[in-house]
N, C-alpha and C. Protein backbone atom coordinates (compact mmCIF):
# COMPACT_ATOMS: atom_id res chain seq x y z
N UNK A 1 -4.05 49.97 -9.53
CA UNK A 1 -5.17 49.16 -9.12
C UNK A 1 -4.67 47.76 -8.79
N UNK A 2 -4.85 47.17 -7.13
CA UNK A 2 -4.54 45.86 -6.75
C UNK A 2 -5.61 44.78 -7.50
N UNK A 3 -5.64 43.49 -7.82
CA UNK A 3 -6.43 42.50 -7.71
C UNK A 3 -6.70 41.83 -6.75
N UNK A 4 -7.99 41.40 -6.68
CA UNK A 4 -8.48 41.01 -5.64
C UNK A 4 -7.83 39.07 -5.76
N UNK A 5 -7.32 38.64 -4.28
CA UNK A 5 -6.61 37.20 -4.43
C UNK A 5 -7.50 36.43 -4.58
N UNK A 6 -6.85 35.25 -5.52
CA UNK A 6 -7.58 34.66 -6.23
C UNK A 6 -7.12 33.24 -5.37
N UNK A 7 -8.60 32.56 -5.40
CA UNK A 7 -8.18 31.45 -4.57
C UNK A 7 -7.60 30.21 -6.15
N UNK A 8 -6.09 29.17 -5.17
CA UNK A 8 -5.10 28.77 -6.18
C UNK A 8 -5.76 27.93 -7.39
N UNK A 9 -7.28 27.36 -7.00
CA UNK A 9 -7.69 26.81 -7.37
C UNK A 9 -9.04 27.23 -8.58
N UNK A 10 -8.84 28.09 -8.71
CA UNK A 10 -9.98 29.24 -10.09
C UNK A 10 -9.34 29.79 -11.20
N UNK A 11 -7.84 29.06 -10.71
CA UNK A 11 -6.75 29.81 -12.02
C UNK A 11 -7.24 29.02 -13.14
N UNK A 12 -6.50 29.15 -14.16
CA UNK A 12 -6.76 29.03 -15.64
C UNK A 12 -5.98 27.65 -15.42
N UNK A 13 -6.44 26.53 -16.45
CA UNK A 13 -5.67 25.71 -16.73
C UNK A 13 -4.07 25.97 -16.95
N UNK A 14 -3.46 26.52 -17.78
CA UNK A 14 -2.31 27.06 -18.04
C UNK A 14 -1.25 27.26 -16.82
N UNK A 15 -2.19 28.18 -15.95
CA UNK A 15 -1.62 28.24 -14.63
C UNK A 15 -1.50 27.18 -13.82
N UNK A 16 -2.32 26.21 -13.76
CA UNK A 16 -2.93 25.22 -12.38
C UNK A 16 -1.43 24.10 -12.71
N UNK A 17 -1.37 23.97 -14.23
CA UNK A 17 -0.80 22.94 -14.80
C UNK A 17 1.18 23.88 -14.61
N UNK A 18 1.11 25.30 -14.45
CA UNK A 18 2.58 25.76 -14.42
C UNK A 18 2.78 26.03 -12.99
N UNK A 19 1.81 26.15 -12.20
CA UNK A 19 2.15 25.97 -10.21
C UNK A 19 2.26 24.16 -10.19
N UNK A 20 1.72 23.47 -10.92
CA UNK A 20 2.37 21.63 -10.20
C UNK A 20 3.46 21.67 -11.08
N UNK A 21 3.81 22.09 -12.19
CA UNK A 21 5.58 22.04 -12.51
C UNK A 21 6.13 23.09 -11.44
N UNK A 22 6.45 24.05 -11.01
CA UNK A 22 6.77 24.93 -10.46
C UNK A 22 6.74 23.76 -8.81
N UNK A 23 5.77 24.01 -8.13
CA UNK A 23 6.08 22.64 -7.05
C UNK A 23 7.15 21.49 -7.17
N UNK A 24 6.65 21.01 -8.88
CA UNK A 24 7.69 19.79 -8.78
C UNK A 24 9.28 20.24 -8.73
N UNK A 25 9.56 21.26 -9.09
CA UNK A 25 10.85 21.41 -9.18
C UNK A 25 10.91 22.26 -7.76
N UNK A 26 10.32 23.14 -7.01
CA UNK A 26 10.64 23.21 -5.81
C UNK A 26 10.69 22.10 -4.57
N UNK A 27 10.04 20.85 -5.28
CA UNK A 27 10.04 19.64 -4.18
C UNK A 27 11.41 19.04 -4.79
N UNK A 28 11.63 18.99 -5.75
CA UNK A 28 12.89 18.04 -6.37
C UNK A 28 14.18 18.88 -5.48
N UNK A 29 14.10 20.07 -5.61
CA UNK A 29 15.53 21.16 -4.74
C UNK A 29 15.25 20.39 -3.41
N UNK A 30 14.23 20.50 -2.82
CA UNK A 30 13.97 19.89 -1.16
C UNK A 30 14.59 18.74 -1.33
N UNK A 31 14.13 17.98 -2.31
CA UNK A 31 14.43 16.50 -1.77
C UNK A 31 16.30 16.37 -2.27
N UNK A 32 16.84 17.14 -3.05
CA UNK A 32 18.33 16.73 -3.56
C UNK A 32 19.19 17.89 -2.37
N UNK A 33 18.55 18.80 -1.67
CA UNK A 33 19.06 19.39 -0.36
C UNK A 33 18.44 18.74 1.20
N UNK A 34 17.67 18.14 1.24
CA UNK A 34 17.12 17.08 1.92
C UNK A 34 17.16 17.85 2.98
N UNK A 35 15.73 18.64 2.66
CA UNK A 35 15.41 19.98 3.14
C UNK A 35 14.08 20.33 3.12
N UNK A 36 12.84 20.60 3.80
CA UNK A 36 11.57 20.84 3.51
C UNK A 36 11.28 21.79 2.26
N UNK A 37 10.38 21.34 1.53
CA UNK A 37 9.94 21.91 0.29
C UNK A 37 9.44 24.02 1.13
N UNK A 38 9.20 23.77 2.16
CA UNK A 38 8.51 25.26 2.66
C UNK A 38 9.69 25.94 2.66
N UNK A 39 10.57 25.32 3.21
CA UNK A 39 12.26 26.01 3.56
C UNK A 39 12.63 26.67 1.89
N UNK A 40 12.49 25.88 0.92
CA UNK A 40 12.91 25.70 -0.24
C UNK A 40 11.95 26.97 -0.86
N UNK A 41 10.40 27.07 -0.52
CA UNK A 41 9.64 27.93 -0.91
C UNK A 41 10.26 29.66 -0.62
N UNK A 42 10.43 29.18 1.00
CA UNK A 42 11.28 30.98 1.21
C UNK A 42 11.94 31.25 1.07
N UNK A 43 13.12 30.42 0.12
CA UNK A 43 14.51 30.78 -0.17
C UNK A 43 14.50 31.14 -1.65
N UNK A 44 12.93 31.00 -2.66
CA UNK A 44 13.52 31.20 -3.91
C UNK A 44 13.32 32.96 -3.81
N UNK A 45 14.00 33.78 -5.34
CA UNK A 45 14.36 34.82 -5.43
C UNK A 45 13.05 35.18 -6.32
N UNK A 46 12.66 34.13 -6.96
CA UNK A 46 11.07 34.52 -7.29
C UNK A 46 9.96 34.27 -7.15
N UNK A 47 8.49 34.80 -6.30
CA UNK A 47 7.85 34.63 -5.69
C UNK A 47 7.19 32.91 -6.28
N UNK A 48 6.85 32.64 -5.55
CA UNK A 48 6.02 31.04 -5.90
C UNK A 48 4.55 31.37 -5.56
N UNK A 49 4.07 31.23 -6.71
CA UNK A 49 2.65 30.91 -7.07
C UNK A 49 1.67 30.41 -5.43
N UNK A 50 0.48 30.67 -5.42
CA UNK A 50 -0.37 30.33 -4.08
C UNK A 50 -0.49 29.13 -4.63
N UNK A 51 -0.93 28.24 -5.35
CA UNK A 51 -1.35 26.92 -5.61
C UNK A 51 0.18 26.05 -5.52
N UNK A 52 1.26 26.79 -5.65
CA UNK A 52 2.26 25.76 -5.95
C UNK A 52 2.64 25.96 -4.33
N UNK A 53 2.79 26.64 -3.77
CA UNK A 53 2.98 26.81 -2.41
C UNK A 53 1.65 25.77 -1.25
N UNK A 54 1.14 25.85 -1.89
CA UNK A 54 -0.41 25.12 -1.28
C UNK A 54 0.11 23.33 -1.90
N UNK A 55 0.53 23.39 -2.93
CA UNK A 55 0.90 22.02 -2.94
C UNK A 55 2.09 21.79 -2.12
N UNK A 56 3.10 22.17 -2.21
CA UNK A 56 4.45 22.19 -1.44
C UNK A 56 4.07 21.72 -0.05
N UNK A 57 3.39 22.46 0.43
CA UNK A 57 2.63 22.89 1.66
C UNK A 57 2.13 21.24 1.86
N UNK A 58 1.14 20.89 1.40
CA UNK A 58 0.30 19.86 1.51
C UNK A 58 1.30 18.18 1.38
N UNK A 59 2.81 18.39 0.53
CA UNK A 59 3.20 17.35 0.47
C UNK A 59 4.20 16.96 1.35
N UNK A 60 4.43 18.39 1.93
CA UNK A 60 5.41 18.49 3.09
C UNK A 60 4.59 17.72 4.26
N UNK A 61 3.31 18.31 4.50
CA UNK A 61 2.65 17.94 5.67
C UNK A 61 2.45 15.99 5.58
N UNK A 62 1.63 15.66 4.63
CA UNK A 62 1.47 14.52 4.32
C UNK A 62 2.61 13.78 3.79
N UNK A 63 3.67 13.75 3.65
CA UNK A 63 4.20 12.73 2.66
C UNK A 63 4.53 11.26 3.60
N UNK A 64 4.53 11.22 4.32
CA UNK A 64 4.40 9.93 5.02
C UNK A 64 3.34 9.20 4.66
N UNK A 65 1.82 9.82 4.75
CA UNK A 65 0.79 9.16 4.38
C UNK A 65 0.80 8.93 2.91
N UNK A 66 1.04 9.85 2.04
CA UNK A 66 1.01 9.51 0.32
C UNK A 66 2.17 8.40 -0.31
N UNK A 67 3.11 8.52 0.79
CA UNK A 67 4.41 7.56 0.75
C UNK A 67 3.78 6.21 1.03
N UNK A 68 2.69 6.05 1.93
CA UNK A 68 1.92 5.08 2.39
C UNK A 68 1.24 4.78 0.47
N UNK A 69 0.37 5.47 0.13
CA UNK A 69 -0.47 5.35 -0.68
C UNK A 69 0.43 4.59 -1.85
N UNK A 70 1.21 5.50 -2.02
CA UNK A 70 1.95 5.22 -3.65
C UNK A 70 2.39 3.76 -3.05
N UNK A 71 2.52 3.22 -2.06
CA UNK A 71 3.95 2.38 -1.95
C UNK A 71 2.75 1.13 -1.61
N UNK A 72 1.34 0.93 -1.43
CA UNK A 72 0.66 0.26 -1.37
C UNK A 72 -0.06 -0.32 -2.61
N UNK A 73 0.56 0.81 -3.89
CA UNK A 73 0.35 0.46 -5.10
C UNK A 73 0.88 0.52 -5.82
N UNK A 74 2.30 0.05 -6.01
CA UNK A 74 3.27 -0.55 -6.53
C UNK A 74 3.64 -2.26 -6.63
N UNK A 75 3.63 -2.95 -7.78
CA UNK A 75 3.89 -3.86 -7.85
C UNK A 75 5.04 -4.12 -8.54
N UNK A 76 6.00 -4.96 -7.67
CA UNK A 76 7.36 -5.11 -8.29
C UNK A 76 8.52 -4.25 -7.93
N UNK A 77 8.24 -2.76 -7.43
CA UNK A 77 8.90 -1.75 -6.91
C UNK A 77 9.07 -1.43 -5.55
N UNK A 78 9.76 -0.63 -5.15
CA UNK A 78 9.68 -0.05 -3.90
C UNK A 78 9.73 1.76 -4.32
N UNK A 79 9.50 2.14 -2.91
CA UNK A 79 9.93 3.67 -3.03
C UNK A 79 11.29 4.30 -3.34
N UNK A 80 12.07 3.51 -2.63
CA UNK A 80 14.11 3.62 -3.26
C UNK A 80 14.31 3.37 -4.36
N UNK A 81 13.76 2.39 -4.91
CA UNK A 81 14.03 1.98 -6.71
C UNK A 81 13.65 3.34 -7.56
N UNK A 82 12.48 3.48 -7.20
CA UNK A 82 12.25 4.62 -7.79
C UNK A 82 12.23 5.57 -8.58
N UNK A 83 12.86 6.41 -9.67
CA UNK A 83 13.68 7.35 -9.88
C UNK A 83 12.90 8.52 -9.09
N UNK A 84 13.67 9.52 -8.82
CA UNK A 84 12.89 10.24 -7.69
C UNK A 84 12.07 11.71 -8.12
N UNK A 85 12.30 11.57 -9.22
CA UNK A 85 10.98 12.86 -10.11
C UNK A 85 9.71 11.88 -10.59
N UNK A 86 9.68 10.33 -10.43
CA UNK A 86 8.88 10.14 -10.89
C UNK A 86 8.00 10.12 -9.15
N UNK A 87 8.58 9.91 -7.89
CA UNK A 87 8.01 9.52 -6.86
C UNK A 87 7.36 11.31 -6.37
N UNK A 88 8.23 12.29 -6.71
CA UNK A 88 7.70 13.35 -6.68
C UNK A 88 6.54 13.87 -7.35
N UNK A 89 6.54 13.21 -8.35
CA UNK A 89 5.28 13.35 -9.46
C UNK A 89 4.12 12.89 -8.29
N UNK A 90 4.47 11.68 -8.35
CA UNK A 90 3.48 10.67 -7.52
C UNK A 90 2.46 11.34 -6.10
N UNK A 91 4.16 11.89 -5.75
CA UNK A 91 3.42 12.72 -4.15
C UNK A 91 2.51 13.63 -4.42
N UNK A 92 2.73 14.65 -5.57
CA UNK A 92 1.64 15.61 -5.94
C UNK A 92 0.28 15.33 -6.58
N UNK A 93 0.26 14.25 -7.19
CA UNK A 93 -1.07 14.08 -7.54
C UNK A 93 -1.49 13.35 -6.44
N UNK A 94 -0.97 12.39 -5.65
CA UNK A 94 -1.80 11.70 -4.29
C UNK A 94 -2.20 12.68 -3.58
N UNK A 95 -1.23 13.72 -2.89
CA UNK A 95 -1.97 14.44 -2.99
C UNK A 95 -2.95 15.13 -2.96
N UNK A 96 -3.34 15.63 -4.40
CA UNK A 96 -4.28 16.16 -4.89
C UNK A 96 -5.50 15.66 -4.80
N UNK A 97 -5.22 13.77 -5.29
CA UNK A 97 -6.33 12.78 -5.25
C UNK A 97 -7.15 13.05 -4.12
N UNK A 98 -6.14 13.02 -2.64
CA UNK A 98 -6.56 12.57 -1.40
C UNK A 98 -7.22 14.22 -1.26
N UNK A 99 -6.48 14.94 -1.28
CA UNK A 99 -6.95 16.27 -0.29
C UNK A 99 -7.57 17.51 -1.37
N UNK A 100 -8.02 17.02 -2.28
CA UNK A 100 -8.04 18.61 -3.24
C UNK A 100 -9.06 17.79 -4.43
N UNK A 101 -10.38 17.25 -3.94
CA UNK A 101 -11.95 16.50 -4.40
C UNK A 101 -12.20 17.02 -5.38
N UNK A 102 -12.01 19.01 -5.18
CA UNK A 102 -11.94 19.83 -6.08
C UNK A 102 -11.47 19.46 -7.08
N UNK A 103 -10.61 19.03 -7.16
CA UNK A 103 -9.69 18.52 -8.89
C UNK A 103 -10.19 17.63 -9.02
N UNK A 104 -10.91 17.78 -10.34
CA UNK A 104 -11.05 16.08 -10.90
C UNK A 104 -10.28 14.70 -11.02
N UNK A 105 -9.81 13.53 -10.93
CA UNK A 105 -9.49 12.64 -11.01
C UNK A 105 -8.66 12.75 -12.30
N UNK A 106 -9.24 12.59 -12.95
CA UNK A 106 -8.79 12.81 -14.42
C UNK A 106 -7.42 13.80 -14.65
N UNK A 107 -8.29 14.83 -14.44
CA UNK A 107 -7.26 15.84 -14.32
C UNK A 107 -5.79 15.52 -13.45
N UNK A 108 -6.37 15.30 -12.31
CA UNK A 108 -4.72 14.71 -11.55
C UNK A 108 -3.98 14.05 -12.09
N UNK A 109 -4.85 12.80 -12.81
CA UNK A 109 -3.62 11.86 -13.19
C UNK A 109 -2.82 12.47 -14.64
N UNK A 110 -3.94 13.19 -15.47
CA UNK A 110 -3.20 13.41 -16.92
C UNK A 110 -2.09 14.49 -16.33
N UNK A 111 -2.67 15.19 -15.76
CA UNK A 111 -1.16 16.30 -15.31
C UNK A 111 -0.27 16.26 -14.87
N UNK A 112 -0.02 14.64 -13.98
CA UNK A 112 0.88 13.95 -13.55
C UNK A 112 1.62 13.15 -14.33
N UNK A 113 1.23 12.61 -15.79
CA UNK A 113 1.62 11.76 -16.51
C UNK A 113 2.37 13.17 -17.67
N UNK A 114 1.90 14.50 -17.82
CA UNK A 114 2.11 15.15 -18.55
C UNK A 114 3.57 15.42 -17.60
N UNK A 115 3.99 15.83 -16.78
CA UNK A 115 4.96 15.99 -16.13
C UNK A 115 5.69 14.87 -16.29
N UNK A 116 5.68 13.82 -16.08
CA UNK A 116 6.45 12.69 -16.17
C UNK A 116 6.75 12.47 -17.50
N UNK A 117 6.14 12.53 -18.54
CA UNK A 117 6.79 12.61 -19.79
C UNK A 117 7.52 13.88 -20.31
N UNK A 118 7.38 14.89 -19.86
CA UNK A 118 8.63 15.97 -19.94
C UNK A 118 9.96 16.08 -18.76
N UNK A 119 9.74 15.27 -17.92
CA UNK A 119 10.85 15.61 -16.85
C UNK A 119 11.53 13.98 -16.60
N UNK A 120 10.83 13.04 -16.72
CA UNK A 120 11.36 11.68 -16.80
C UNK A 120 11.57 10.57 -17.71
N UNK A 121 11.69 9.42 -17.54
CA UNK A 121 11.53 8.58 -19.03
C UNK A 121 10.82 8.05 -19.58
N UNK A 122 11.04 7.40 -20.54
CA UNK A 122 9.94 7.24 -21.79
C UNK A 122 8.90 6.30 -20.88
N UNK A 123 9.34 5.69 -20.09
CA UNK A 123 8.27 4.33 -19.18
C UNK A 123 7.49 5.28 -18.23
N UNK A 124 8.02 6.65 -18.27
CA UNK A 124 7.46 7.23 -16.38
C UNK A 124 5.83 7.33 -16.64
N UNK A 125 5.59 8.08 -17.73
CA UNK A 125 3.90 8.25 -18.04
C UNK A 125 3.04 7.16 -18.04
N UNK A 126 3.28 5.90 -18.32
CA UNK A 126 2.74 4.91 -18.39
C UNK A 126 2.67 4.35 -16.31
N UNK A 127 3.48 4.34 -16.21
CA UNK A 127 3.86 3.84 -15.05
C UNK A 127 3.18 4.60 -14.15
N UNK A 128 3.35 5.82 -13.84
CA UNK A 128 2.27 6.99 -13.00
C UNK A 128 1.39 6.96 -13.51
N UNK A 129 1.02 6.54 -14.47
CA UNK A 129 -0.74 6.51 -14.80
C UNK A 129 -1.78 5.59 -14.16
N UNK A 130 -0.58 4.05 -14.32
CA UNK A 130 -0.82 3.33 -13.48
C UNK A 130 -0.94 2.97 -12.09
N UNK A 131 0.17 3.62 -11.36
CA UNK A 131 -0.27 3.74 -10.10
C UNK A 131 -1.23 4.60 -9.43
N UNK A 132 -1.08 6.15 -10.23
CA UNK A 132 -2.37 6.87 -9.36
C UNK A 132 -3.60 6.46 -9.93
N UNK A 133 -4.02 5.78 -11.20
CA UNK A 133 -5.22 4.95 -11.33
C UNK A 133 -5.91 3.75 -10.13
N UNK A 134 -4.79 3.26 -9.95
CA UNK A 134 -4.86 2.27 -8.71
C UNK A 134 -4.96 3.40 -7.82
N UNK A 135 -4.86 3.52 -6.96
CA UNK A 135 -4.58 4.65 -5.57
C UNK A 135 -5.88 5.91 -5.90
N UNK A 136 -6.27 6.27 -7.38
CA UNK A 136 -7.65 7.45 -7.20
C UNK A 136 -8.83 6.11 -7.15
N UNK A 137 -8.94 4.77 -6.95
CA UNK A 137 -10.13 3.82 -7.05
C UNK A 137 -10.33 3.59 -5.80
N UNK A 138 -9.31 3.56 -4.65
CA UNK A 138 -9.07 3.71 -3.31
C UNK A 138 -9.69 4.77 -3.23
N UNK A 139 -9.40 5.84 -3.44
CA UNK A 139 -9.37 7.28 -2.47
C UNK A 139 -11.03 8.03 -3.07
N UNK A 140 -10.84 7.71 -4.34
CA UNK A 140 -12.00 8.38 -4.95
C UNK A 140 -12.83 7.68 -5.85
N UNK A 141 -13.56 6.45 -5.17
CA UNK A 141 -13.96 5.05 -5.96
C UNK A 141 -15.44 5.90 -6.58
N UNK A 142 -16.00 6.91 -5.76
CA UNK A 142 -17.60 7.15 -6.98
C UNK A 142 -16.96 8.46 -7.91
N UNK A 143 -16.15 9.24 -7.76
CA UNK A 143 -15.98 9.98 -8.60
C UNK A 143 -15.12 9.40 -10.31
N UNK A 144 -15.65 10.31 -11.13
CA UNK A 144 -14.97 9.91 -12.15
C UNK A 144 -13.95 10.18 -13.04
């Protein structure tokens, strides 16, 4: 018996939160082969998730514009300073913020700060909290 496909966005928390780790580390291979995250999607040996592919997808297309976003709300930094799992973090919840209404606010940023405190340093959670706080008041000023 097949299941019927599930759109990426009805998964279980558990899941939603293991396709944006799963993205982040298929965007981190793109960006240290400096190589599109989609290229990177059809080359792994185990299938990638529809939501993490749908993000991949979405940061590939946009990252100029979210590169815009993050880098309009940074104070003191640039995008090169960076460390570059925390700017990857960044791209996926902008993102999300900008194109995916569906996700709560909230949700974007804690899952972005939850990633950044397992994959970066002790400052990254604080710091991405702060910028996509700034940048979801822009993008998504009545939602909460």
């Amino acid at each position: 018996m097949t299941s019927s496909p599930r759109s990426p966005f009805t998964l279980s928390h558990d899941a939603r939160s293991s396709a944006r780790e799963r993205a982040l580390h298929v965007l981190y291979e793109a960006q240290a082969k400096t190589s599109a995250g989609q290229t990177v999607v059809q080359a792994q040996v185990l299938p990638v998730d529809d939501m993490a592919v749908d993000i991949v997808a979405g940061v590939d297309e946009h990252q100029s514009a979210l590169d815009g976003f993050i880098e309009q709300n940074l104070i003191g930094w640039t995008l090169a300073r960076m460390p570059i799992i925390d700017l990857i973090i960044l791209r996926i919840a902008t993102f999300e913020l900008v194109h995916r209404w569906s996700v709560p606010r909230a949700v974007v940023i804690n899952e972005a700060v939850e990633l950044a405190k397992r994959f970066s340093t002790e400052e990254s959670g604080r710091f991405i909290n702060g910028v996509l706080s700034a940048i979801a008041k822009d993008v998504r000023a009545n939602q909460q």
